[in-house]
C-alpha atoms as a PDB file:
ATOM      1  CA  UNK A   1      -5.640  -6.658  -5.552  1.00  0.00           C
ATOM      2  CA  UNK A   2      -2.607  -5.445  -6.826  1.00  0.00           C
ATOM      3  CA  UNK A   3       0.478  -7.426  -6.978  1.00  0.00           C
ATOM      4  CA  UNK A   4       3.852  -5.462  -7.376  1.00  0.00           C
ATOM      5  CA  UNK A   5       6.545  -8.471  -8.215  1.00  0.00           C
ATOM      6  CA  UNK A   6       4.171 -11.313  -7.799  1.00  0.00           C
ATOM      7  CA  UNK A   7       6.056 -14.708  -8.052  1.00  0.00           C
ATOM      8  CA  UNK A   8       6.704 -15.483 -11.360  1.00  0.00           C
ATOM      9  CA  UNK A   9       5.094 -12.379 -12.956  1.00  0.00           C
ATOM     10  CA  UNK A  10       7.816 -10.519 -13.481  1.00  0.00           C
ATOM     11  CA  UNK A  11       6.236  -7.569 -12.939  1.00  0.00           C
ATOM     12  CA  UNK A  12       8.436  -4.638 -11.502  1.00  0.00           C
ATOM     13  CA  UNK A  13       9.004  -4.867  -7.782  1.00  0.00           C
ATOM     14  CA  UNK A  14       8.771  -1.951  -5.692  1.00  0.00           C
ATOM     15  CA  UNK A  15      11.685   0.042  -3.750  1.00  0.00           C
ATOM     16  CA  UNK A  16      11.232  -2.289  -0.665  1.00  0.00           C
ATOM     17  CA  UNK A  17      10.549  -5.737  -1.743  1.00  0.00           C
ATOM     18  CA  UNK A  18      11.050  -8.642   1.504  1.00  0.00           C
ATOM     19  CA  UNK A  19      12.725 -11.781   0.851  1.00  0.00           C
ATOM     20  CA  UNK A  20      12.812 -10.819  -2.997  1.00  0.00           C
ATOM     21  CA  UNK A  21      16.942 -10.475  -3.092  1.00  0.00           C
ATOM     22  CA  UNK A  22      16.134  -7.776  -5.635  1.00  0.00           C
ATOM     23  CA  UNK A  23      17.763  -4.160  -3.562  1.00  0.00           C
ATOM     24  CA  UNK A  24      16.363  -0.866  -5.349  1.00  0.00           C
ATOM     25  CA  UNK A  25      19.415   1.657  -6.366  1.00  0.00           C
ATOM     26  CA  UNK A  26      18.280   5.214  -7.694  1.00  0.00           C
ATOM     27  CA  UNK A  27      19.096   3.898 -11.188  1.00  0.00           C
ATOM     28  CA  UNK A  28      16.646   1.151 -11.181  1.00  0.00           C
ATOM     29  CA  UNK A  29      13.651   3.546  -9.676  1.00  0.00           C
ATOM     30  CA  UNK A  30      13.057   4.658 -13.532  1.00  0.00           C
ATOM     31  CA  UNK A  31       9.365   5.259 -12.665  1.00  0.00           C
ATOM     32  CA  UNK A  32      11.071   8.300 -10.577  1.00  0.00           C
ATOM     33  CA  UNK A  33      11.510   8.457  -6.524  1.00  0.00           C
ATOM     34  CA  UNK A  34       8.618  11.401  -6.426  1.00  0.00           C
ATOM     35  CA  UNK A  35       5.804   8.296  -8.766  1.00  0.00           C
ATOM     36  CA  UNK A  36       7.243   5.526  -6.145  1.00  0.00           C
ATOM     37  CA  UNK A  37       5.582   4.684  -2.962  1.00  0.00           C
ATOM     38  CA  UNK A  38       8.274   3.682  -0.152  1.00  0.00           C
ATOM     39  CA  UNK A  39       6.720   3.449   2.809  1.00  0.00           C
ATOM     40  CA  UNK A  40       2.650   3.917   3.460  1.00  0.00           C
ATOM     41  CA  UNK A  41       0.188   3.968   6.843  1.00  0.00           C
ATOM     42  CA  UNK A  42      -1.628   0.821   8.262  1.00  0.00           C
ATOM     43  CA  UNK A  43      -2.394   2.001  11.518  1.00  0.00           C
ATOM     44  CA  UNK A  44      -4.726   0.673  14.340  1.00  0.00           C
ATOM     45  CA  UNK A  45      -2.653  -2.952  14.248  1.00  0.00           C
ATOM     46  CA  UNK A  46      -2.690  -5.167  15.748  1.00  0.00           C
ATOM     47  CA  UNK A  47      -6.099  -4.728  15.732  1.00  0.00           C
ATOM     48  CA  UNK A  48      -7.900  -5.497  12.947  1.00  0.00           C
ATOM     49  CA  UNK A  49     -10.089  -1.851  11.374  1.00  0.00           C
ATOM     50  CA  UNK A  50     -12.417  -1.945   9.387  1.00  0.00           C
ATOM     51  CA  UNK A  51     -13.968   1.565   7.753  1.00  0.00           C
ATOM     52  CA  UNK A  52     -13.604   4.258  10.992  1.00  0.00           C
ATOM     53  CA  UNK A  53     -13.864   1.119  13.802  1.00  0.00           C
ATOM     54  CA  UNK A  54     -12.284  -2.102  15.085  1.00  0.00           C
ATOM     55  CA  UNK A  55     -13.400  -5.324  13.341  1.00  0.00           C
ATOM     56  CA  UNK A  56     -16.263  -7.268  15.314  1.00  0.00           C
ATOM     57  CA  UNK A  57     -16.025  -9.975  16.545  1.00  0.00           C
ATOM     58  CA  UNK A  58     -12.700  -8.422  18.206  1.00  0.00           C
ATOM     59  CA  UNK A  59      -9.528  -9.665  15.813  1.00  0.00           C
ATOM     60  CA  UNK A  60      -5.975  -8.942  14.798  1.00  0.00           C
ATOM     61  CA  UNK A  61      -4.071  -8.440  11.905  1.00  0.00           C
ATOM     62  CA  UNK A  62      -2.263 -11.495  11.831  1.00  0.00           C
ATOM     63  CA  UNK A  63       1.462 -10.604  10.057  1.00  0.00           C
ATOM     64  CA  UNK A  64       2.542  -7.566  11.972  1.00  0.00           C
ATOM     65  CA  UNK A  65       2.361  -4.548  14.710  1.00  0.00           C
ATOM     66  CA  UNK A  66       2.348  -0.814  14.049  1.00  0.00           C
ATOM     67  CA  UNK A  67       6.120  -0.479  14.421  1.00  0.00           C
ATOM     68  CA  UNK A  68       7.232  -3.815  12.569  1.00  0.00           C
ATOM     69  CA  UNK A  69       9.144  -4.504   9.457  1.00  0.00           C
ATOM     70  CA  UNK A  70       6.373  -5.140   7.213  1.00  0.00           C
ATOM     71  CA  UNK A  71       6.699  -5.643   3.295  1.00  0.00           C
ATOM     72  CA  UNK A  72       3.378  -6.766   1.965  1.00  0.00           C
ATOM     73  CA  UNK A  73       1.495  -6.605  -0.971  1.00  0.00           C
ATOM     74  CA  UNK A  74      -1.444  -4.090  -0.810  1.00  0.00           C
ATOM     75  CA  UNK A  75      -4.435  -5.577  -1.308  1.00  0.00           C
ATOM     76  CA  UNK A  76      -7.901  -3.790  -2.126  1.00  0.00           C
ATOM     77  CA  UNK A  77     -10.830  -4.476  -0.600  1.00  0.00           C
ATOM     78  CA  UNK A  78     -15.029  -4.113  -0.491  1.00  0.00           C
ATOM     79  CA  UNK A  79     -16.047  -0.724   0.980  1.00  0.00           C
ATOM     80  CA  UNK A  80     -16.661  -1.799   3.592  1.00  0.00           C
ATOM     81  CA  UNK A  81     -13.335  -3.638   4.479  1.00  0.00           C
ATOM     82  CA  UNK A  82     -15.003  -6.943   4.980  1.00  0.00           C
ATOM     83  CA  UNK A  83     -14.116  -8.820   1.817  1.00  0.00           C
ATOM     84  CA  UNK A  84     -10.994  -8.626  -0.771  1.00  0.00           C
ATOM     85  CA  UNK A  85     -10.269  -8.760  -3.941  1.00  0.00           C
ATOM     86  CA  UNK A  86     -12.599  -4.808  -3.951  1.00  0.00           C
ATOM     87  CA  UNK A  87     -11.973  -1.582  -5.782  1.00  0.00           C
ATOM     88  CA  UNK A  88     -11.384   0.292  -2.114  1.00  0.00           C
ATOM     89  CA  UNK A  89      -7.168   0.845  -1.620  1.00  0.00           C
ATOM     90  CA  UNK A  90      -7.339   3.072   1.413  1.00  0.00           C
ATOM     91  CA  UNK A  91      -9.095   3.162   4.987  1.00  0.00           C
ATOM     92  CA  UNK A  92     -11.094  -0.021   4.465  1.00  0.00           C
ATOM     93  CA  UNK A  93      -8.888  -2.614   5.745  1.00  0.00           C
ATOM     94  CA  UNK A  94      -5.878  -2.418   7.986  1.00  0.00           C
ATOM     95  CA  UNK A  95      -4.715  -6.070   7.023  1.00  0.00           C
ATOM     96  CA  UNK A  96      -2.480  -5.671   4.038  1.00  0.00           C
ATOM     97  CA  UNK A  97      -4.030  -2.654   3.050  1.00  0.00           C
ATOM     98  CA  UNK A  98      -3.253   1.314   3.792  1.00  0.00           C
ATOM     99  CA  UNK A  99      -5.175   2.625   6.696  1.00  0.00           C
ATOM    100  CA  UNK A 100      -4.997   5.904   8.734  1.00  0.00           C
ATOM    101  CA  UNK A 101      -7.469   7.555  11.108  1.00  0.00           C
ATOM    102  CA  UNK A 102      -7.429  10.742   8.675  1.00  0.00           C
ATOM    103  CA  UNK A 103     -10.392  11.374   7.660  1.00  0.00           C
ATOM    104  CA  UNK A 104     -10.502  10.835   3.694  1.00  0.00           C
ATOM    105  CA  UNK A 105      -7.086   9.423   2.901  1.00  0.00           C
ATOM    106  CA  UNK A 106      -3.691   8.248   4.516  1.00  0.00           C
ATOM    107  CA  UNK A 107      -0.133   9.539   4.650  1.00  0.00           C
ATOM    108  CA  UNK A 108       2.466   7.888   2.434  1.00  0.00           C
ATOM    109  CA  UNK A 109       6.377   7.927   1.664  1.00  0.00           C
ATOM    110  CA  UNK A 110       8.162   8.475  -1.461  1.00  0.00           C
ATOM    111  CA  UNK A 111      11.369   7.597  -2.580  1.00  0.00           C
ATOM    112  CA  UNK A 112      12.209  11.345  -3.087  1.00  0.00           C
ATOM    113  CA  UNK A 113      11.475  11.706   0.951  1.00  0.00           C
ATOM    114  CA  UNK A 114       8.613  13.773   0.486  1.00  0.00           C
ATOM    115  CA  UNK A 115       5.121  12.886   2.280  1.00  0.00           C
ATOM    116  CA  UNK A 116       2.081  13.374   0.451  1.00  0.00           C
ATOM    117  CA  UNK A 117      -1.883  12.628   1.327  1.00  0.00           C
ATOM    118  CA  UNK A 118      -3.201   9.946  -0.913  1.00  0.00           C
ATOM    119  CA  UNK A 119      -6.781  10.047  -0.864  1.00  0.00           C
ATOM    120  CA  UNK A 120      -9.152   7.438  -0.028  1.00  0.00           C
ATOM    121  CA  UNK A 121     -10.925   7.900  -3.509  1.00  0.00           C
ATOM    122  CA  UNK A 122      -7.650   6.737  -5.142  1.00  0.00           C
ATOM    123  CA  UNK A 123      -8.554   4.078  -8.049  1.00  0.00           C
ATOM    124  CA  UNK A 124      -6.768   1.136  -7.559  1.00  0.00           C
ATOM    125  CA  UNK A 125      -4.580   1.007 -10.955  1.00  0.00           C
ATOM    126  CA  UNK A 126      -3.232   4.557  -9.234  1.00  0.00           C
ATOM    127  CA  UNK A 127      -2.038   2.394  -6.289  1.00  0.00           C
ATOM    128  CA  UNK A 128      -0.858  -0.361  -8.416  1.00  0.00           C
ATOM    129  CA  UNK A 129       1.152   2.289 -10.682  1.00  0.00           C
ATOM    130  CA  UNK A 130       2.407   4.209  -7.548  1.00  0.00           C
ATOM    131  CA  UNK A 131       4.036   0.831  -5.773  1.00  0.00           C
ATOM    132  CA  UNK A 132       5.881  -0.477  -8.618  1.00  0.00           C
ATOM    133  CA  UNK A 133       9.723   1.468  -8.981  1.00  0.00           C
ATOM    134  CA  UNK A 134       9.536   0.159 -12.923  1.00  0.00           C
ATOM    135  CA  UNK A 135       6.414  -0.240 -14.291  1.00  0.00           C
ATOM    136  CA  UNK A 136       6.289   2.581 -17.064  1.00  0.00           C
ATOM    137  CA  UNK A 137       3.373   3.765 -15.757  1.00  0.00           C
ATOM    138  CA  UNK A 138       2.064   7.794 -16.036  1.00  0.00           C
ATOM    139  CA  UNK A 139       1.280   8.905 -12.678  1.00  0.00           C
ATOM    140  CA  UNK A 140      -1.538  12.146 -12.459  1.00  0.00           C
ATOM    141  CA  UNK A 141      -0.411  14.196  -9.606  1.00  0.00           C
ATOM    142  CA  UNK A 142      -3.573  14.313  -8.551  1.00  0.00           C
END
């Protein structure tokens, strides 16, 4: 699981961070707006989606819709999307996680206001690295 700004961390928050009082300005994205995740997919909610299908038995994700203001952290989950803490960052889990109906990855936002494919192979200290607006961390552009 990764945990951008987890209480009492102090570990860099990201560019959106809800109920943290903590605004991003350019200045304090030092990680750089094109290494900084702002917005990503977690489609199919309500319903709960699990690898390619709904979750059985039938559920929802509990915290939000498709359209809704959601800041979360992004957790990682078991390949298949049943269980969390896991290695797996995208298309396992649609609750708290990022999830598209691409096949192999899911669209994301960067601060820059570019859109880029992040694949579902992604390790999950890539995900952790690409959340965070501070962390000092070396981004492949792979």
């Amino acid at each position: 699981m990764t945990t951008p700004n987890p209480a009492g961390t102090g570990a860099p928050p990201g560019i959106v961070a809800a109920g943290n009082n903590n605004p991003a300005t350019i200045a304090t994205i030092t990680d750089g707006t094109s290494n900084t995740m702002l917005l990503a997919e977690s489609g199919g909610r309500p319903t709960r989606y699990v690898p390619g299908r709904p979750f059985e038995p039938a559920a929802t994700v509990g915290v939000s819709s498709w359209g809704e203001f959601n800041g979360s952290i992004i957790r990682g989950y078991t390949a298949d999307g049943l269980s969390q803490p896991g290695p797996c960052m995208v298309n396992c889990s649609n609750s708290f996680s990022i999830y598209a109906f691409h096949s192999g990855g899911a669209n994301v936002l960067y601060g820059d206001g570019s859109v880029r494919f992040l694949r579902a192979s992604v390790p999950a200290t890539t995900v952790a690295a690409l959340v965070t607006r501070a962390g000092g961390e070396v981004v492949a552009n792979d």
